[in-house]
PDB file of N, CA and C in Angstrom:
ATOM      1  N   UNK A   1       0.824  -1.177   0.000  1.00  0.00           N
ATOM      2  CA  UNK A   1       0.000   0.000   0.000  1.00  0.00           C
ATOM      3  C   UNK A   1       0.870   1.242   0.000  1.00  0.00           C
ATOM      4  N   UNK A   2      -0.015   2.324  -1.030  1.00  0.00           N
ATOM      5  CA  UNK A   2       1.356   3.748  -0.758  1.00  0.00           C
ATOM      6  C   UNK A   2       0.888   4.009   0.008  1.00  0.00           C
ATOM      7  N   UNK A   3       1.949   4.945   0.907  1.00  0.00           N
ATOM      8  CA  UNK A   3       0.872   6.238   2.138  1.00  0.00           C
ATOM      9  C   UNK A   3       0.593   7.600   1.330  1.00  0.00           C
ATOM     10  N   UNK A   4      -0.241   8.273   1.818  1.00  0.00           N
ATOM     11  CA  UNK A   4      -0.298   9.475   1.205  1.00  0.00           C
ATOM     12  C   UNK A   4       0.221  10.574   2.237  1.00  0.00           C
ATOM     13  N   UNK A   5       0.269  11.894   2.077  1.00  0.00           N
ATOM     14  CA  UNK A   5       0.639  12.967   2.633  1.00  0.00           C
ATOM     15  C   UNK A   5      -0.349  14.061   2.684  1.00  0.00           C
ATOM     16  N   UNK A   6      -1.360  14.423   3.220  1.00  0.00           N
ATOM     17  CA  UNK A   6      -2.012  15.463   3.017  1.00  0.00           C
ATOM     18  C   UNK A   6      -1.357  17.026   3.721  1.00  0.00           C
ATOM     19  N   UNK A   7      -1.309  17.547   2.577  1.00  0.00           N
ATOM     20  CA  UNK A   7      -0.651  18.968   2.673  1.00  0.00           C
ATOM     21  C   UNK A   7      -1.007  20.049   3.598  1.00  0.00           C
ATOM     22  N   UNK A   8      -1.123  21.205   4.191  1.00  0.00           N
ATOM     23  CA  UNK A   8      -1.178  21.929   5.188  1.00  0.00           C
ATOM     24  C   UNK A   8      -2.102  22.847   4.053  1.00  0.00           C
ATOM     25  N   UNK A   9      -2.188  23.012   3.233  1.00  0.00           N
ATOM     26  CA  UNK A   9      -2.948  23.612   2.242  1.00  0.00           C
ATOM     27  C   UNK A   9      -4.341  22.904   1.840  1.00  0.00           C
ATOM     28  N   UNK A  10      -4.112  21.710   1.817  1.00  0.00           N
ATOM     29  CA  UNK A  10      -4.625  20.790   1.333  1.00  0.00           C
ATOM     30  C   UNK A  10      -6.229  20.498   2.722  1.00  0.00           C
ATOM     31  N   UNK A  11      -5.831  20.446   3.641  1.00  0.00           N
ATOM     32  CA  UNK A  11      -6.374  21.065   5.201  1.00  0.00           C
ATOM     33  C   UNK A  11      -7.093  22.512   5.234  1.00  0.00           C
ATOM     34  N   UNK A  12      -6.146  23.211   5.147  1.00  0.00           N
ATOM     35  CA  UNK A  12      -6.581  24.622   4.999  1.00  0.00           C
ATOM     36  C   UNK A  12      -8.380  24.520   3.780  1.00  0.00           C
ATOM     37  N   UNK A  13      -7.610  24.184   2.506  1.00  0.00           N
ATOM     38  CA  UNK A  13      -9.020  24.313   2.025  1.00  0.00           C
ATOM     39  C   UNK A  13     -10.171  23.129   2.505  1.00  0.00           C
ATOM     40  N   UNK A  14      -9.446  22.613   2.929  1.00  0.00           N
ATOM     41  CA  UNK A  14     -11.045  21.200   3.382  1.00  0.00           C
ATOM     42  C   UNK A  14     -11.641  21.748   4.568  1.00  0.00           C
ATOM     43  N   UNK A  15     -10.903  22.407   5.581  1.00  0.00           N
ATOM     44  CA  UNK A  15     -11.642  23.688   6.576  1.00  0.00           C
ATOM     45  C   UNK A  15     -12.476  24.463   6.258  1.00  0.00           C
ATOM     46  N   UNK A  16     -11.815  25.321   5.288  1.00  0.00           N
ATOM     47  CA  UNK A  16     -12.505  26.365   4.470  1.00  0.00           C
ATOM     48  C   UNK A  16     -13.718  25.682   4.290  1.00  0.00           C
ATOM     49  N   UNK A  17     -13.533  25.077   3.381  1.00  0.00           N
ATOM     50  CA  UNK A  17     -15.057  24.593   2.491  1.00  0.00           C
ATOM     51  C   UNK A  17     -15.732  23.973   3.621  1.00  0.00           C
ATOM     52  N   UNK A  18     -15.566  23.537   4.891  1.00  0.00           N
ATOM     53  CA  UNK A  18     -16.215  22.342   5.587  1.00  0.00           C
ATOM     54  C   UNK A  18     -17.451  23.875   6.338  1.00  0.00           C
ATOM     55  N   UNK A  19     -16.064  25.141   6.677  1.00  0.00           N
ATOM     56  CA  UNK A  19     -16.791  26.119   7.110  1.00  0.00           C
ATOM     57  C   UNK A  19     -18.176  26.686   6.260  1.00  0.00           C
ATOM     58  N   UNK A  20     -17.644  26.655   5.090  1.00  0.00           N
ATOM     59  CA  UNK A  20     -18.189  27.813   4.260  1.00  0.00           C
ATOM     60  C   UNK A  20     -19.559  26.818   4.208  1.00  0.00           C
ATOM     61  N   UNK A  21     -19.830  25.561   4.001  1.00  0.00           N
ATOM     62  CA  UNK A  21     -20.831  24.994   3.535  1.00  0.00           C
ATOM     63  C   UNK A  21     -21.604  25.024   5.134  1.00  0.00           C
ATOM     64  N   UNK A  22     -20.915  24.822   5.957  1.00  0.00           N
ATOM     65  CA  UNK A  22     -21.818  25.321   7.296  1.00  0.00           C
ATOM     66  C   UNK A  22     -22.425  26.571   7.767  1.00  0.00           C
ATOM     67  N   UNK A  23     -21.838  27.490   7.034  1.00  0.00           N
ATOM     68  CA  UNK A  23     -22.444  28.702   6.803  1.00  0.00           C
ATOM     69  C   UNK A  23     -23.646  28.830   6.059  1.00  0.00           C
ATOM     70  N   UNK A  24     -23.422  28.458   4.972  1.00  0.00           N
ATOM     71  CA  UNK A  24     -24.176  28.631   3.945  1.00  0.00           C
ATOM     72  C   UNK A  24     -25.728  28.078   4.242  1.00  0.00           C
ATOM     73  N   UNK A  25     -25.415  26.330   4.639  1.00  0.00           N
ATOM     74  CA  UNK A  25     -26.680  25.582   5.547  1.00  0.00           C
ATOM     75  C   UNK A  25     -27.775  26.014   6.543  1.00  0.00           C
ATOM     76  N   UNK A  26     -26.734  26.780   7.490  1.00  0.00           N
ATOM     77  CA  UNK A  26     -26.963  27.960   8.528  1.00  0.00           C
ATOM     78  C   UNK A  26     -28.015  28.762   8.214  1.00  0.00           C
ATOM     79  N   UNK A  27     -27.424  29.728   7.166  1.00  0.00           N
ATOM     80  CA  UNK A  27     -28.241  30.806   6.120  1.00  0.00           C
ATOM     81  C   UNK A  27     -29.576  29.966   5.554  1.00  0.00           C
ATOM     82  N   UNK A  28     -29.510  28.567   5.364  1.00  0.00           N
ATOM     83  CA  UNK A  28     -30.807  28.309   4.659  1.00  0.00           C
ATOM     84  C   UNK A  28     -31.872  27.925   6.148  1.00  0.00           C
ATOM     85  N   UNK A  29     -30.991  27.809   6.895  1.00  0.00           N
ATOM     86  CA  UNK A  29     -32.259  27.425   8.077  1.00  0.00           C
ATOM     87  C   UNK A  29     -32.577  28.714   8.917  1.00  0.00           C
ATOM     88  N   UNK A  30     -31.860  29.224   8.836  1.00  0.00           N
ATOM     89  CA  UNK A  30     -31.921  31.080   9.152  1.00  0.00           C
ATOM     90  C   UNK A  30     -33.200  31.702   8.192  1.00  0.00           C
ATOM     91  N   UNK A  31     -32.909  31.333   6.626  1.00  0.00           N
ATOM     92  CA  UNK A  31     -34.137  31.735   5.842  1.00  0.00           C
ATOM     93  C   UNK A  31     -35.315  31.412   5.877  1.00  0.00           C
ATOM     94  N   UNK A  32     -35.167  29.811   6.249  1.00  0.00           N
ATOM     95  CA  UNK A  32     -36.671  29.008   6.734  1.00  0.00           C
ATOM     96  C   UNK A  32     -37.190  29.482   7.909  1.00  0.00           C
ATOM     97  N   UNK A  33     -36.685  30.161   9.060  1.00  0.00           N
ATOM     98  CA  UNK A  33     -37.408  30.367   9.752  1.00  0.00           C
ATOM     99  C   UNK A  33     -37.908  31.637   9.769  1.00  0.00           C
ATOM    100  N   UNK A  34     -36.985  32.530   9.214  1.00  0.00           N
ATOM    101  CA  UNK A  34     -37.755  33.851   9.114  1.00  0.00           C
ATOM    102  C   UNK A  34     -38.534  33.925   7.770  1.00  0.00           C
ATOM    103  N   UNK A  35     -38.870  33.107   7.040  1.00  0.00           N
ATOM    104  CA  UNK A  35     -39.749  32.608   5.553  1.00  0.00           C
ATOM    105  C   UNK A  35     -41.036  31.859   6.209  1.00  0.00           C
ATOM    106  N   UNK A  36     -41.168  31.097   7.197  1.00  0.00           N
ATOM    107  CA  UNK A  36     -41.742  30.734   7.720  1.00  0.00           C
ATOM    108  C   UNK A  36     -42.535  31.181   9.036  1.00  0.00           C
ATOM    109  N   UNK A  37     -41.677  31.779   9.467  1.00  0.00           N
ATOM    110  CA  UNK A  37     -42.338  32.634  10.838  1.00  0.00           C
ATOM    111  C   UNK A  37     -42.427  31.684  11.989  1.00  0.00           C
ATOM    112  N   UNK A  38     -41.587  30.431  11.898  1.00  0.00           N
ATOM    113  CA  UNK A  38     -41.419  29.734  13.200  1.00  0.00           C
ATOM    114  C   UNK A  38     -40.676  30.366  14.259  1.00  0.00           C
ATOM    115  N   UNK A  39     -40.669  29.812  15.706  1.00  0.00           N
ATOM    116  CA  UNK A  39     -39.958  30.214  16.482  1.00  0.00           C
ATOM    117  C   UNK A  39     -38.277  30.519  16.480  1.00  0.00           C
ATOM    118  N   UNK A  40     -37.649  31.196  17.222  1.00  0.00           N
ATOM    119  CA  UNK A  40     -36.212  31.569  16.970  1.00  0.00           C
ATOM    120  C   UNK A  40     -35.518  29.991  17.596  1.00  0.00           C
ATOM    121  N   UNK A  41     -36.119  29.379  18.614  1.00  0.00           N
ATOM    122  CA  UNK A  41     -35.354  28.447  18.730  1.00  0.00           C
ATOM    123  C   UNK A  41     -35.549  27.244  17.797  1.00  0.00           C
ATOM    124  N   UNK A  42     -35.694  27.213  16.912  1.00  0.00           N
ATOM    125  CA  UNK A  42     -35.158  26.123  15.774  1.00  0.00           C
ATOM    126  C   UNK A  42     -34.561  26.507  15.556  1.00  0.00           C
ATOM    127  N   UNK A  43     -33.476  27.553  15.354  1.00  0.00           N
ATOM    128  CA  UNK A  43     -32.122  27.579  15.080  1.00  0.00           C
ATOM    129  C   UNK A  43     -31.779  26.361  15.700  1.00  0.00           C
ATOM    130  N   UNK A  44     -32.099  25.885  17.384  1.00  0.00           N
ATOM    131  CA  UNK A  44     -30.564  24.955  18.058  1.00  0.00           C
ATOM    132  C   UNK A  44     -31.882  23.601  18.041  1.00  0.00           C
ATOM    133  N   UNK A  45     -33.077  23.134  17.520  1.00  0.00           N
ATOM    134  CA  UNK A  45     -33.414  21.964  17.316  1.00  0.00           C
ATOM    135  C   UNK A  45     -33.167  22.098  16.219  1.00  0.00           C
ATOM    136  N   UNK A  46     -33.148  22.060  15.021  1.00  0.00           N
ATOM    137  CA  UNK A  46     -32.640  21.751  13.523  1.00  0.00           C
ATOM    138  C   UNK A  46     -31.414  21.893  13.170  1.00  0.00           C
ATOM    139  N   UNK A  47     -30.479  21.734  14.391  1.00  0.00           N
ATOM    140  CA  UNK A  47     -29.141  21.605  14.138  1.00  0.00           C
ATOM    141  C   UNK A  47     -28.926  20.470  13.267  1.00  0.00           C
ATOM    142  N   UNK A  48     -29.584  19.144  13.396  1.00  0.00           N
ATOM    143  CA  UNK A  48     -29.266  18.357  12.736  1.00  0.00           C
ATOM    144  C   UNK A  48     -29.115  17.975  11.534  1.00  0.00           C
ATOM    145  N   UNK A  49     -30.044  18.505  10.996  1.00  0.00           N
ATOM    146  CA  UNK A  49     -30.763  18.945   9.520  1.00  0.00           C
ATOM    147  C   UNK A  49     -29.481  19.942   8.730  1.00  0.00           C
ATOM    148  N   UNK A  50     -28.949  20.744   9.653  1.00  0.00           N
ATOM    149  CA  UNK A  50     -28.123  21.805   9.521  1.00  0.00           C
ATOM    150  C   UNK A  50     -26.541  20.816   9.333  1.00  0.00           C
ATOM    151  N   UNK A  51     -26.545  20.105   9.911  1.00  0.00           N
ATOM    152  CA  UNK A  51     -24.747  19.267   9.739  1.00  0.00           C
ATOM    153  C   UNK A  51     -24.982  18.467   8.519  1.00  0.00           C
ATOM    154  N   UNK A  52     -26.334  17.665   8.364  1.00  0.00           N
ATOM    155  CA  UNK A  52     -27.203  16.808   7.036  1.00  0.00           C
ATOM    156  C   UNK A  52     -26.123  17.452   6.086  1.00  0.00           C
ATOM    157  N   UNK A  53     -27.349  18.867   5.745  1.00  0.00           N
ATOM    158  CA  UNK A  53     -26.914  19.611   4.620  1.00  0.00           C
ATOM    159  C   UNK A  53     -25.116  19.944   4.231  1.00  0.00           C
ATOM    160  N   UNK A  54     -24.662  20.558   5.577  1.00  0.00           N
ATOM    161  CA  UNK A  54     -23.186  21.135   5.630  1.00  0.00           C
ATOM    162  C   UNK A  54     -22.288  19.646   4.764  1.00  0.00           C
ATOM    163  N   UNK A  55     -22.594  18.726   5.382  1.00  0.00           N
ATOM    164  CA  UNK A  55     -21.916  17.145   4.644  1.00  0.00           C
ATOM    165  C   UNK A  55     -22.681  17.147   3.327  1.00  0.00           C
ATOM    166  N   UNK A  56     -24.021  17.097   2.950  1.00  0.00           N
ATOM    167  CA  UNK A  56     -23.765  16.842   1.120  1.00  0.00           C
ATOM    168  C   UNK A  56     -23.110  18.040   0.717  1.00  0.00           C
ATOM    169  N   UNK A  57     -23.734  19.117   1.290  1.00  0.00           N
ATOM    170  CA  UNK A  57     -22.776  20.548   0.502  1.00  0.00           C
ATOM    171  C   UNK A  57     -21.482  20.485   0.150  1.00  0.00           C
ATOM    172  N   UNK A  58     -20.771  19.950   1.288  1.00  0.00           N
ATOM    173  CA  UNK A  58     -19.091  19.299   1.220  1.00  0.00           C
ATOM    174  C   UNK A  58     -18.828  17.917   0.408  1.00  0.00           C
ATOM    175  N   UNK A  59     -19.342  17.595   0.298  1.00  0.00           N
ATOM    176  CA  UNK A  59     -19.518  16.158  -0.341  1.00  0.00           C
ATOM    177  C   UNK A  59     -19.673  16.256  -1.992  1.00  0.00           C
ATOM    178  N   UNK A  60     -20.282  17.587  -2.625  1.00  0.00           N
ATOM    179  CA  UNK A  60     -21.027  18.134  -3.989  1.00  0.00           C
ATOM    180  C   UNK A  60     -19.824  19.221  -3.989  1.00  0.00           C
ATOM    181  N   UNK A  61     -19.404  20.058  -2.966  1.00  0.00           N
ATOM    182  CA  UNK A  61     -17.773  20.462  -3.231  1.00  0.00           C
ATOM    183  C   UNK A  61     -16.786  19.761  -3.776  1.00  0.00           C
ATOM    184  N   UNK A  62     -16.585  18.798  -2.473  1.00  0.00           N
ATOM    185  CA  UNK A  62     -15.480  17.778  -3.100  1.00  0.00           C
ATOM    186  C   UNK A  62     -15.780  16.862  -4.742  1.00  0.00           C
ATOM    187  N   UNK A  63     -16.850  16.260  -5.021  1.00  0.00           N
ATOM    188  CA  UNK A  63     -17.220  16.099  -6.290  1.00  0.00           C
ATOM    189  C   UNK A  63     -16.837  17.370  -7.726  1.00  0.00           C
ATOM    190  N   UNK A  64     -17.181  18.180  -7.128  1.00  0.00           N
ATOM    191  CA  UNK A  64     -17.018  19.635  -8.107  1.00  0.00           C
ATOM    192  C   UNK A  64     -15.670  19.655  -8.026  1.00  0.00           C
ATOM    193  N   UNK A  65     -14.809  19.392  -7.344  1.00  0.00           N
ATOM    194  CA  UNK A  65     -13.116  19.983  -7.126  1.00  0.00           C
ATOM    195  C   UNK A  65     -12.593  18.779  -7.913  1.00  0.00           C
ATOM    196  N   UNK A  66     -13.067  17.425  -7.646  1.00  0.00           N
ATOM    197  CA  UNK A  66     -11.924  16.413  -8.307  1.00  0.00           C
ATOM    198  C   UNK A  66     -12.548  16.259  -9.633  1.00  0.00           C
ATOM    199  N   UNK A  67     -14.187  16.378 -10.125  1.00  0.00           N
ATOM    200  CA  UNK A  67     -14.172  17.105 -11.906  1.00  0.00           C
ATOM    201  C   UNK A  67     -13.215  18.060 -11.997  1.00  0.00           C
ATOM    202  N   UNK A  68     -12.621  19.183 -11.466  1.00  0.00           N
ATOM    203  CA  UNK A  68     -12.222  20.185 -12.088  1.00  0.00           C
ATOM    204  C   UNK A  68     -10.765  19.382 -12.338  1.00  0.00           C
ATOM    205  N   UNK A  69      -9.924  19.076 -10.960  1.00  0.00           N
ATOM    206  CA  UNK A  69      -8.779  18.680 -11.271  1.00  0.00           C
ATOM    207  C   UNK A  69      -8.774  17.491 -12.143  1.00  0.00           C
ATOM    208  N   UNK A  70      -9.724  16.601 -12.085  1.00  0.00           N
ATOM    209  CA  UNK A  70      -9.656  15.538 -13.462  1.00  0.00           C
ATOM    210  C   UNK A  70      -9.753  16.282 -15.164  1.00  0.00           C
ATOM    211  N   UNK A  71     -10.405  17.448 -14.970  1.00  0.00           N
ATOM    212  CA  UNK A  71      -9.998  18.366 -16.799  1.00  0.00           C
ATOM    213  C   UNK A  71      -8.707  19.027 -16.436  1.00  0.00           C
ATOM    214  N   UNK A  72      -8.025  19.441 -15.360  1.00  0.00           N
ATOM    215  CA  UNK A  72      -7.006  19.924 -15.369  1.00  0.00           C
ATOM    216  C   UNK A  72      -5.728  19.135 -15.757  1.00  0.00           C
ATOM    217  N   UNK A  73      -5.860  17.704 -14.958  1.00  0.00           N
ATOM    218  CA  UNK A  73      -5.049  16.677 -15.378  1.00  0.00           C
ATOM    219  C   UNK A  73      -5.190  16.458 -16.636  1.00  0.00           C
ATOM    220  N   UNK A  74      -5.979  16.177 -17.108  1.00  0.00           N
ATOM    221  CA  UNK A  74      -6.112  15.947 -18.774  1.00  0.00           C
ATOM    222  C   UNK A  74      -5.696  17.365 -19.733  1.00  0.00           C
ATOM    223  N   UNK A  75      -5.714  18.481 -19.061  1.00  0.00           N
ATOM    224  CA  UNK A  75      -4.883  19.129 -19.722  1.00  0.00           C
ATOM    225  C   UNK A  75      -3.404  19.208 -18.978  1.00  0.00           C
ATOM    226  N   UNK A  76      -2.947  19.078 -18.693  1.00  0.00           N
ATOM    227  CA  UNK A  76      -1.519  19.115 -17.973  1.00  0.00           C
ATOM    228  C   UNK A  76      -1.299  20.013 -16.839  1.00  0.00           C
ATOM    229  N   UNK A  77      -2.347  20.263 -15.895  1.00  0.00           N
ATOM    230  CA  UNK A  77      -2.053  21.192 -15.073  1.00  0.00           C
ATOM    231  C   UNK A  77      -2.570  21.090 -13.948  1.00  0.00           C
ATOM    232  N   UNK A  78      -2.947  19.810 -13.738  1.00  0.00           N
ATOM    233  CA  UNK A  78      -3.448  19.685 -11.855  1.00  0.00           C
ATOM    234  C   UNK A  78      -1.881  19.147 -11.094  1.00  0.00           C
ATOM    235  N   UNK A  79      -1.949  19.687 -10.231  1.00  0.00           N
ATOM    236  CA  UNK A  79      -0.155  19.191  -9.724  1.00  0.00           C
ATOM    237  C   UNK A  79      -0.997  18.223  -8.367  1.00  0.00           C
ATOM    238  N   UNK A  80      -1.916  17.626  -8.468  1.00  0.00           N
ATOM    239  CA  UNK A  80      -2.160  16.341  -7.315  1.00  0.00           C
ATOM    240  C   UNK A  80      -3.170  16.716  -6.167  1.00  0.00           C
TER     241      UNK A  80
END
């Protein structure tokens, strides 16, 4: 088996994105409730619903990133 090495960059953006899509999730259950006119505390019961989303969001990131670097490789320019 090889080992691999994951880079300090490589981290950095899987943070990023792990953040940004928890944000973003956030914002849609933030919209549902003021779209809806439910109470303020479903913000902290629909947390769950809220991590759901944050993982496919990250999950449809990571899909979107290794299409890109798979046309990059095929043109000569994904470095791994």
């Amino acid at each position: 088996m090889k080992d691999t090495l994951i880079t300090a960059k490589q981290k950095k953006w899987a943070l990023g994105t792990l953040l940004a899509c928890f944000l973003v999730a956030f914002g849609i259950n933030l919209g549902a409730i003021i779209s809806y006119g439910t109470p303020w505390y479903e913000i902290f019961t629909q947390i769950g619903f809220v991590v759901v989303i944050t993982v496919g969001l990250y999950i449809i990131c990571g899909i979107v990133a290794a299409i890109v670097c798979l046309i990059r490789k095929a043109c000569g320019k994904c470095r791994g």
